[in-house]
C-alpha atoms as a PDB file:
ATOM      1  CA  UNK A   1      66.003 166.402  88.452  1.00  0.00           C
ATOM      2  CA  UNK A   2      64.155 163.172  88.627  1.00  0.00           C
ATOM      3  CA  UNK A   3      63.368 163.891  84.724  1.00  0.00           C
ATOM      4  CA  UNK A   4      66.680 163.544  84.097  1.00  0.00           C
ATOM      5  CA  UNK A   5      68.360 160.590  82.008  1.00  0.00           C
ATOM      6  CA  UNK A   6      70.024 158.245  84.266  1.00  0.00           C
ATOM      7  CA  UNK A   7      72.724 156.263  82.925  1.00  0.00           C
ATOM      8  CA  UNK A   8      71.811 152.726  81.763  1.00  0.00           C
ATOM      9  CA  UNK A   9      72.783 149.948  79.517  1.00  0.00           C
ATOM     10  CA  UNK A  10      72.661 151.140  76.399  1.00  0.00           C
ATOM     11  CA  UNK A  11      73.341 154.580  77.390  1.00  0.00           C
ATOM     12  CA  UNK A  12      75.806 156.913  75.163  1.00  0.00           C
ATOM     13  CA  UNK A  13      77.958 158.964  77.183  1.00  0.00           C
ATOM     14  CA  UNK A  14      80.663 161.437  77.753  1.00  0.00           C
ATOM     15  CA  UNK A  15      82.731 161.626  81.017  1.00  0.00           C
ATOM     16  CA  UNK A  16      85.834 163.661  82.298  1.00  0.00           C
ATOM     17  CA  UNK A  17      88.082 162.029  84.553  1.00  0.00           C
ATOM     18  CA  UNK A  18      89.922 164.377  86.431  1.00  0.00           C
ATOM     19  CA  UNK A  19      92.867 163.347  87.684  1.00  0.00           C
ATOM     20  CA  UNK A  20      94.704 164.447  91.152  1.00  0.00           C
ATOM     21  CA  UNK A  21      96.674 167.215  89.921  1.00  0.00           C
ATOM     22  CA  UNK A  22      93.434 168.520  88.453  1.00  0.00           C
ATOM     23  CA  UNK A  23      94.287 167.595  84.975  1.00  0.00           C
ATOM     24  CA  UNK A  24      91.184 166.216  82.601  1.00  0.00           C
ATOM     25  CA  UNK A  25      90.527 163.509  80.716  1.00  0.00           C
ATOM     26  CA  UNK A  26      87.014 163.542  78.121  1.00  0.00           C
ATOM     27  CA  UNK A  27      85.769 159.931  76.953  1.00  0.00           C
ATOM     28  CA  UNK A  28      82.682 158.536  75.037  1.00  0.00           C
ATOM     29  CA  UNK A  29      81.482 155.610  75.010  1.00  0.00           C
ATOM     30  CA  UNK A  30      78.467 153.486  74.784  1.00  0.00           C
ATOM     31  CA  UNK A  31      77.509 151.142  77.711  1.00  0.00           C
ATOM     32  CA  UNK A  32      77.187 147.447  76.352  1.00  0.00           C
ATOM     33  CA  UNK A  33      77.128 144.054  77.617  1.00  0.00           C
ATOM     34  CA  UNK A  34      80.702 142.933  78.371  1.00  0.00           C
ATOM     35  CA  UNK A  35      81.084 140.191  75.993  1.00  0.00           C
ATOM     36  CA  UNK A  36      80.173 143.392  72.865  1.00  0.00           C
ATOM     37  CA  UNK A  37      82.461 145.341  74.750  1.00  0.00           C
ATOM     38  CA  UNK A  38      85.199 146.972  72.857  1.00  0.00           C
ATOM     39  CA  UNK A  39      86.874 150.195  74.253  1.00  0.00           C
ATOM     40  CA  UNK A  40      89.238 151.019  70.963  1.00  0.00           C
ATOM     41  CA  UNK A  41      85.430 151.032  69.139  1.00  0.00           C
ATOM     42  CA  UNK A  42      83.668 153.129  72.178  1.00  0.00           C
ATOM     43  CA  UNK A  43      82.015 150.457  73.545  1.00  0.00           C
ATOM     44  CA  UNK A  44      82.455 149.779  77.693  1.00  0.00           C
ATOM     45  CA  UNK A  45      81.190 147.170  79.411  1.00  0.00           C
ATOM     46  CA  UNK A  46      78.586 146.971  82.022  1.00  0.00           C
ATOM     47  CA  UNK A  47      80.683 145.322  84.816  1.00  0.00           C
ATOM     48  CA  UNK A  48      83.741 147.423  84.628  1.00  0.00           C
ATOM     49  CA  UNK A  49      84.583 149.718  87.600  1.00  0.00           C
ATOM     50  CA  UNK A  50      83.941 152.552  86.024  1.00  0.00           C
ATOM     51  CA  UNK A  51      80.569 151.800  84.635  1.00  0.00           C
ATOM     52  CA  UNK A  52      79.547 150.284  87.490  1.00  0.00           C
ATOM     53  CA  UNK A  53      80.328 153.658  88.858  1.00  0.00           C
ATOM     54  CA  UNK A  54      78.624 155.668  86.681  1.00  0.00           C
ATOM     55  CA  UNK A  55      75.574 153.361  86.435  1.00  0.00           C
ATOM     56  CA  UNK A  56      72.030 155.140  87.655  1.00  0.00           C
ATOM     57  CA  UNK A  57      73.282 158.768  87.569  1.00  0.00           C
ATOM     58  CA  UNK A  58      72.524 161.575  85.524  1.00  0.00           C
ATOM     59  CA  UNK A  59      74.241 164.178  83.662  1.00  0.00           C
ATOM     60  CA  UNK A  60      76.618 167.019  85.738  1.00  0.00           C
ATOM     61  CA  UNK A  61      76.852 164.381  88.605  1.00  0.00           C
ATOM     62  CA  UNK A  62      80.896 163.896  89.792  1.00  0.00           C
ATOM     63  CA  UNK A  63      81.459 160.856  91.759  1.00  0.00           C
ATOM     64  CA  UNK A  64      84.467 159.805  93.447  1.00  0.00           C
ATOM     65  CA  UNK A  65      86.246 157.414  91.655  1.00  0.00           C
ATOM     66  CA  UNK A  66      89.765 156.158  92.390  1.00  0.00           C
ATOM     67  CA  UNK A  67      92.018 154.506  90.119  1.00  0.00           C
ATOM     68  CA  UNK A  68      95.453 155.296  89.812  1.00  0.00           C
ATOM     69  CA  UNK A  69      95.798 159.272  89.549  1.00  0.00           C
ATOM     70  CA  UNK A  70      91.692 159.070  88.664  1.00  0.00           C
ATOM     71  CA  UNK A  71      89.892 160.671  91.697  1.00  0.00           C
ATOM     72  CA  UNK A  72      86.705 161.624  90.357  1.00  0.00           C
ATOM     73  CA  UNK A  73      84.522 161.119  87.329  1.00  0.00           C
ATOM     74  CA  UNK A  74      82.156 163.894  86.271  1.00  0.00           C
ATOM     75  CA  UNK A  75      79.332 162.945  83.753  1.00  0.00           C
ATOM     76  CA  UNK A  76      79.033 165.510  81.151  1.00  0.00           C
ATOM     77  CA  UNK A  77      76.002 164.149  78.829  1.00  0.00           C
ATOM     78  CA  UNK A  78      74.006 160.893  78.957  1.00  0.00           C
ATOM     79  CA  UNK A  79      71.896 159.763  75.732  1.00  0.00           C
ATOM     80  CA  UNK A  80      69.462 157.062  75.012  1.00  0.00           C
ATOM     81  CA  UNK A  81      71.318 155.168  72.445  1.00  0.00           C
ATOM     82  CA  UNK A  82      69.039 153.786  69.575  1.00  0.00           C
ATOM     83  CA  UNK A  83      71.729 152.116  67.489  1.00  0.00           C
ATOM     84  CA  UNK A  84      73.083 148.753  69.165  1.00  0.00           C
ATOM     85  CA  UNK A  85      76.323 147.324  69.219  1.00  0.00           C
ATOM     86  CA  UNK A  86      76.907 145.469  66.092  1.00  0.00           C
ATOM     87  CA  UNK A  87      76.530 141.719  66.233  1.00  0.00           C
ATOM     88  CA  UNK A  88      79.519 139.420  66.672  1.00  0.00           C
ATOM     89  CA  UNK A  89      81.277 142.426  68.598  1.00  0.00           C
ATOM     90  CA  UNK A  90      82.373 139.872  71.142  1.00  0.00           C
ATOM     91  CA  UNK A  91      84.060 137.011  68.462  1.00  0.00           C
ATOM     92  CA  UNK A  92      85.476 139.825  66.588  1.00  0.00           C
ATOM     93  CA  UNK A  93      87.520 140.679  69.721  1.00  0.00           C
ATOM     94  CA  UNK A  94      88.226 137.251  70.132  1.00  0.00           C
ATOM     95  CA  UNK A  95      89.438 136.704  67.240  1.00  0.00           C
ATOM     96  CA  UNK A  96      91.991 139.923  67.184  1.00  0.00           C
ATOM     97  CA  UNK A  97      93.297 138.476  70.686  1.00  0.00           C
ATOM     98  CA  UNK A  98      93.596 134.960  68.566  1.00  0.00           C
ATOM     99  CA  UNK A  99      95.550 136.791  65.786  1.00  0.00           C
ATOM    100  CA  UNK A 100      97.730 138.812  68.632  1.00  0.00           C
ATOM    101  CA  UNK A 101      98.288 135.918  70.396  1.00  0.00           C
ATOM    102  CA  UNK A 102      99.848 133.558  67.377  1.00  0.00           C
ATOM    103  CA  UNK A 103     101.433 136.930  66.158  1.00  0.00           C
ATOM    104  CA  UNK A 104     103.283 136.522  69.136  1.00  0.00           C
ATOM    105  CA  UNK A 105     104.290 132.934  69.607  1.00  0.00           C
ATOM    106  CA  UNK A 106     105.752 133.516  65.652  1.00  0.00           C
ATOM    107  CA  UNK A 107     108.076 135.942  66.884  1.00  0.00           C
ATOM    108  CA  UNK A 108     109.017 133.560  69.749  1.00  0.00           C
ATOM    109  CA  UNK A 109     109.409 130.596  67.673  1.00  0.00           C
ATOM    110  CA  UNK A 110     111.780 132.795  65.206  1.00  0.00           C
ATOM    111  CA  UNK A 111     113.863 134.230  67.799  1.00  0.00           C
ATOM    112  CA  UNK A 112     114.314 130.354  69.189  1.00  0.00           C
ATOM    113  CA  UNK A 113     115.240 129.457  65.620  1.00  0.00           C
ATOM    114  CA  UNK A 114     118.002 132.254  65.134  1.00  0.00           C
ATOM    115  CA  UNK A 115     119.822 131.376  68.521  1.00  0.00           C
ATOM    116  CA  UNK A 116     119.451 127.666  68.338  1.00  0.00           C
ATOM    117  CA  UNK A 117     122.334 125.696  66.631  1.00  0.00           C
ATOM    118  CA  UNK A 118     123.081 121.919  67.310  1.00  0.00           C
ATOM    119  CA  UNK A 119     125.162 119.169  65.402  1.00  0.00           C
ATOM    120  CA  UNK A 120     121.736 117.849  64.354  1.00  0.00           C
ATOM    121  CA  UNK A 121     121.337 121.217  62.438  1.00  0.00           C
ATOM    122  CA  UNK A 122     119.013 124.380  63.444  1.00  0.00           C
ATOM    123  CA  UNK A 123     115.915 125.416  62.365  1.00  0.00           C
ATOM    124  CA  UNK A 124     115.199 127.942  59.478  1.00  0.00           C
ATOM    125  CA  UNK A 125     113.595 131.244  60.568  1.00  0.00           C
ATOM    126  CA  UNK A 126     112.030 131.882  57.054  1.00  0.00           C
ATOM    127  CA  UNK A 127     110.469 128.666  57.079  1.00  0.00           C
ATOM    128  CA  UNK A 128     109.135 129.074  59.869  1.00  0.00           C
ATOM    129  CA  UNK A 129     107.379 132.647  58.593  1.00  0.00           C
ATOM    130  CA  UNK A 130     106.629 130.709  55.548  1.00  0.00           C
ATOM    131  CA  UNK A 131     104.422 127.614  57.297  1.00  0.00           C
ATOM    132  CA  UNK A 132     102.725 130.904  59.677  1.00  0.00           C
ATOM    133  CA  UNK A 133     101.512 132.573  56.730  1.00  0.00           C
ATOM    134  CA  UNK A 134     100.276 129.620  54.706  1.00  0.00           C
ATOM    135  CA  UNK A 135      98.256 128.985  57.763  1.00  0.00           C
ATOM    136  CA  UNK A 136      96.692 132.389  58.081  1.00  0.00           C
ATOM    137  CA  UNK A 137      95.755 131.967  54.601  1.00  0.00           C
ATOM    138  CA  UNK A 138      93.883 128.810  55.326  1.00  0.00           C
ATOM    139  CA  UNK A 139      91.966 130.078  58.217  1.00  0.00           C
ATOM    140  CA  UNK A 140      90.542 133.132  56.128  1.00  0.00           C
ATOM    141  CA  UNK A 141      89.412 130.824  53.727  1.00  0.00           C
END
C-alpha cells in the first residue's frame, strides 16, 4: 500500500461524500493553491476542510468527515496531475466577485431610485442603467 498515490497538491481526484442517510455525492477536482482555486472550474483549494482532510491519503481510504449531513468522505481515485491551473485563476475570480458585486449595488441603486420621490424631484432608474453600462464598457477597454 505504501506504493500507492497519496493525495497532494496538485493531485486530481474523485471523492464520494456520503451523507447520513447513506445517500452519495461523486466530485472531481484538482487540488490547487487557494488563491487558483475555483470550485465551479474543479479546482479546490489546499486549505479548505475538506482537502485538508483528504490531504496524504490514498485511493479507497473513507475518512470521517463532518459537515452538515457529510459524515464521511471516501476517496475513489487519486492522479498525478501534469496540467496546472491556468495562470491568473485567482484575478479571474476576483474579478467575477468585482462584476457580482457592482451587479448588485445597480440593482440597489435602481430600486432606491423607483421608491424615492421628493419636491426636489427623484432620480431616473434608466439613467442610472445607462451611466452602469457606459462604465462597464470603459473598464473592458
Amino acid at each position: 500500500m505504501s506504493d500507492e498515490l497519496k493525495i497532494t497538491e496538485g493531485a486530481r481526484v474523485e471523492i464520494e461524500l456520503v451523507a447520513q442517510d447513506k445517500s452519495r455525492e461523486k466530485l472531481k477536482f484538482i487540488l490547487v493553491p487557494d488563491d487558483a482555486a475555483d470550485f465551479d472550474k474543479g479546482l479546490l483549494g489546499i486549505g479548505t476542510p475538506l482537502a485538508q482532510t483528504i490531504v496524504g491519503h490514498a485511493a479507497n481510504e473513507t475518512l470521517e468527515y463532518k459537515r452538515g449531513d457529510i459524515v464521511a468522505v471516501k476517496i475513489l481515485s487519486v492522479e498525478a496531475n501534469a496540467e496546472s491551473p491556468a495562470p491568473g485563476a485567482g484575478e479571474q475570480r476576483e474579478e467575477s466577485l468585482r462584476r457580482a458585486r457592482d451587479k448588485a449595488e445597480l440593482a440597489s441603486m435602481v430600486s432606491f431610485a423607483l421608491t424615492f420621490d421628493s419636491k426636489w424631484g427623484d432620480y431616473d432608474p434608466e439613467q442610472i442603467v445607462k451611466q452602469y453600462e457606459e462604465n462597464e464598457k470603459k473598464d473592458d477597454a
